[in-house]
C-alpha atoms as a PDB file:
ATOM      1  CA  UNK A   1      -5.766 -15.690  -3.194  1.00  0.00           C
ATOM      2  CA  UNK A   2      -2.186 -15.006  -1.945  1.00  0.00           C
ATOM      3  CA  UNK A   3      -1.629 -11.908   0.106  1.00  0.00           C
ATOM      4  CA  UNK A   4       1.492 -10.514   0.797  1.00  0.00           C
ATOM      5  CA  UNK A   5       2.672  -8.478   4.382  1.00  0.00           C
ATOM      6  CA  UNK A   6       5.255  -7.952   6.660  1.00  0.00           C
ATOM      7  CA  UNK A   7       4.924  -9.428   9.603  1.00  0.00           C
ATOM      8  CA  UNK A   8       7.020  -7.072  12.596  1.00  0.00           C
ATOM      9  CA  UNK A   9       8.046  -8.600  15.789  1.00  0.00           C
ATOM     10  CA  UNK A  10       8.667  -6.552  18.625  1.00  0.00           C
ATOM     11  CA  UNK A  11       8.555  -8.316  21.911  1.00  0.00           C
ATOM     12  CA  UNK A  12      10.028  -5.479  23.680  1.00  0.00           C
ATOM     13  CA  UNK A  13       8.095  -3.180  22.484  1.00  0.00           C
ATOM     14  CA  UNK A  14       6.421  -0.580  24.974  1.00  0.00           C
ATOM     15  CA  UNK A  15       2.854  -1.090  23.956  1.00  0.00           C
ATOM     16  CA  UNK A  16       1.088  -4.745  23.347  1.00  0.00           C
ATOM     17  CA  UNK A  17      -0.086  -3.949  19.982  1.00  0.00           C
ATOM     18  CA  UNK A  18       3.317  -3.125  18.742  1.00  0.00           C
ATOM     19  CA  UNK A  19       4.957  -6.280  19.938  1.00  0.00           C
ATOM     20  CA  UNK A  20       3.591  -7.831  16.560  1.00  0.00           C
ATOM     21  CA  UNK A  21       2.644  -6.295  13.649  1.00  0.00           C
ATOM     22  CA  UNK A  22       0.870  -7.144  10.234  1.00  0.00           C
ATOM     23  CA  UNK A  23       1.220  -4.533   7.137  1.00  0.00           C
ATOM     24  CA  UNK A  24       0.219  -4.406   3.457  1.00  0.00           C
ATOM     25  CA  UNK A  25       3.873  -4.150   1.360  1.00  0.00           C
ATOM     26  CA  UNK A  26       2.500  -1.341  -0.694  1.00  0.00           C
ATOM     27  CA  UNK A  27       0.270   0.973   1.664  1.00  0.00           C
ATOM     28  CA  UNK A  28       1.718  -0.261   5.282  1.00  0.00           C
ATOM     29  CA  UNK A  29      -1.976  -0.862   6.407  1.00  0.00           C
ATOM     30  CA  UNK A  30      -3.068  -3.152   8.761  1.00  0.00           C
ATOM     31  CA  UNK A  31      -5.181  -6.152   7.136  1.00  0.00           C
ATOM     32  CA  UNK A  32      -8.526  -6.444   7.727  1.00  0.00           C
ATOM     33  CA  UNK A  33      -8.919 -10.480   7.852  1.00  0.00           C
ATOM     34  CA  UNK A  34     -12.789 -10.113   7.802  1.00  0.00           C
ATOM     35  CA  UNK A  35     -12.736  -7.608   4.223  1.00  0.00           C
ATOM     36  CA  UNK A  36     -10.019 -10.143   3.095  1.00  0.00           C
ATOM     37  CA  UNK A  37     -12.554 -13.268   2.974  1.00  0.00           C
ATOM     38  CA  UNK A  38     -15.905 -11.259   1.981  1.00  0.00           C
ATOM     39  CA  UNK A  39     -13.493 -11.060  -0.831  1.00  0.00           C
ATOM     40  CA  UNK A  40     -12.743 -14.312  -1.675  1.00  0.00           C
ATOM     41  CA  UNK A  41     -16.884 -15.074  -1.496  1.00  0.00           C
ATOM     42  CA  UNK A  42     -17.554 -12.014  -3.948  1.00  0.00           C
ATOM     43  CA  UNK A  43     -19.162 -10.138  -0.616  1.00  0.00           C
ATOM     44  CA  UNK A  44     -22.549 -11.261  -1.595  1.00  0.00           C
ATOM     45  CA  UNK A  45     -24.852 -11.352   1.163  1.00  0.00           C
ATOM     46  CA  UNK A  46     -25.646 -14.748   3.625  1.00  0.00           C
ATOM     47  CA  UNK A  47     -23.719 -17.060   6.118  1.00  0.00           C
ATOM     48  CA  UNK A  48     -20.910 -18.963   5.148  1.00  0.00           C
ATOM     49  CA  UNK A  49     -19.238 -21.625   6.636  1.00  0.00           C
ATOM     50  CA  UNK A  50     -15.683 -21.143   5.714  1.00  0.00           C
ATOM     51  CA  UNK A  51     -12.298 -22.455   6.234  1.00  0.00           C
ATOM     52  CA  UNK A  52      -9.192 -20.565   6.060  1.00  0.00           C
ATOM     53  CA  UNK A  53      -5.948 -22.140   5.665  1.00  0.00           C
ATOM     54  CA  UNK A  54      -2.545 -20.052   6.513  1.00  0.00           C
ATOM     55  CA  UNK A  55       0.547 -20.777   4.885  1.00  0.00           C
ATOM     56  CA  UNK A  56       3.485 -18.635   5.987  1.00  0.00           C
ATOM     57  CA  UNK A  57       6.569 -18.787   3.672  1.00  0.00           C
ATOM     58  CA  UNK A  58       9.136 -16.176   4.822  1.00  0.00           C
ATOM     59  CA  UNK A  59      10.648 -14.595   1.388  1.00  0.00           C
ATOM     60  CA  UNK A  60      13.368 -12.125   3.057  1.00  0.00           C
ATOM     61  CA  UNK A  61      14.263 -11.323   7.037  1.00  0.00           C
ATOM     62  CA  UNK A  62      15.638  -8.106   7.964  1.00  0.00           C
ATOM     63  CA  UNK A  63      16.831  -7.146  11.397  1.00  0.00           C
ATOM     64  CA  UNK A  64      14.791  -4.768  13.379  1.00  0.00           C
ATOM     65  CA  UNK A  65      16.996  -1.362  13.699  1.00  0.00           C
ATOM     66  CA  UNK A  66      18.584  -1.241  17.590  1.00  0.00           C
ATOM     67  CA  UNK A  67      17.445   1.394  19.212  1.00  0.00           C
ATOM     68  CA  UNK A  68      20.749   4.637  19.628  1.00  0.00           C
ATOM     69  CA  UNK A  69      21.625   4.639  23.198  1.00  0.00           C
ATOM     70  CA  UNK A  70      22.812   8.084  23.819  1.00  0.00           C
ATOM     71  CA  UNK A  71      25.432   8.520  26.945  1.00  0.00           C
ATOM     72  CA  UNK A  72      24.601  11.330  29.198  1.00  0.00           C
ATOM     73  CA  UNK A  73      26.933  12.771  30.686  1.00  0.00           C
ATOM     74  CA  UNK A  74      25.633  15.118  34.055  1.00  0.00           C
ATOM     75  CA  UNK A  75      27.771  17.121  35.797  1.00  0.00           C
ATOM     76  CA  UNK A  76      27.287  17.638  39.645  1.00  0.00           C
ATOM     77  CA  UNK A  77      25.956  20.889  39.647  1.00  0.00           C
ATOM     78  CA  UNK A  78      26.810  22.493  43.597  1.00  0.00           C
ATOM     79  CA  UNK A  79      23.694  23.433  45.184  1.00  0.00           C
ATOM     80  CA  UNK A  80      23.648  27.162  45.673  1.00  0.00           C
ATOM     81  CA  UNK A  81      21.500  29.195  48.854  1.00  0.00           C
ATOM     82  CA  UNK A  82      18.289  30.687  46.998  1.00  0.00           C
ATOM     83  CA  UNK A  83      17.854  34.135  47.657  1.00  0.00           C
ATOM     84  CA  UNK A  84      14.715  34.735  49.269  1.00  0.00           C
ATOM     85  CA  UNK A  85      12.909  37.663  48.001  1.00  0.00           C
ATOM     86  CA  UNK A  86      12.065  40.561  50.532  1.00  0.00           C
ATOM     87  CA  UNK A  87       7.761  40.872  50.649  1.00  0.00           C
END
């Protein structure tokens, strides 16, 4: 059975389950690996002792877009006496 995903790397990604990524090229789902072998045994019923080889063949790379880094620019804003209201 050969599979196809895109693998996303993100090692500075703010959370840990971004940092790397597996999706389906059609419906950007993450894989379930378990569904993915009761597949490949017909999901009938029993134990199996199975072995799953990985192959990894990398058919295009694109870069990961940069993230814009917008300049602020802040004025000094003079810090004015409040007013106190009269109670």
């Amino acid at each position: 059975m050969v599979k196809h995903y895109i693998l996303s790397l993100s090692p500075t990604a703010k959370h840990e389950w971004d940092k790397c990524v597996l999706r389906d090229v059609l419906s950007a789902k993450r894989p379930e690996m378990a569904k993915l072998i009761a597949e490949a045994v017909n999901a009938r019923s029993g134990n199996y002792l199975i072995s799953v080889n990985i192959e990894v063949k990398v058919l295009e790379k694109a870069e990961a877009p940069q993230p814009e880094q917008l300049a602020l620019n802040i004025t000094e804003v003079s810090e004015q006496p409040q007013l106190q209201e009269a109670a």
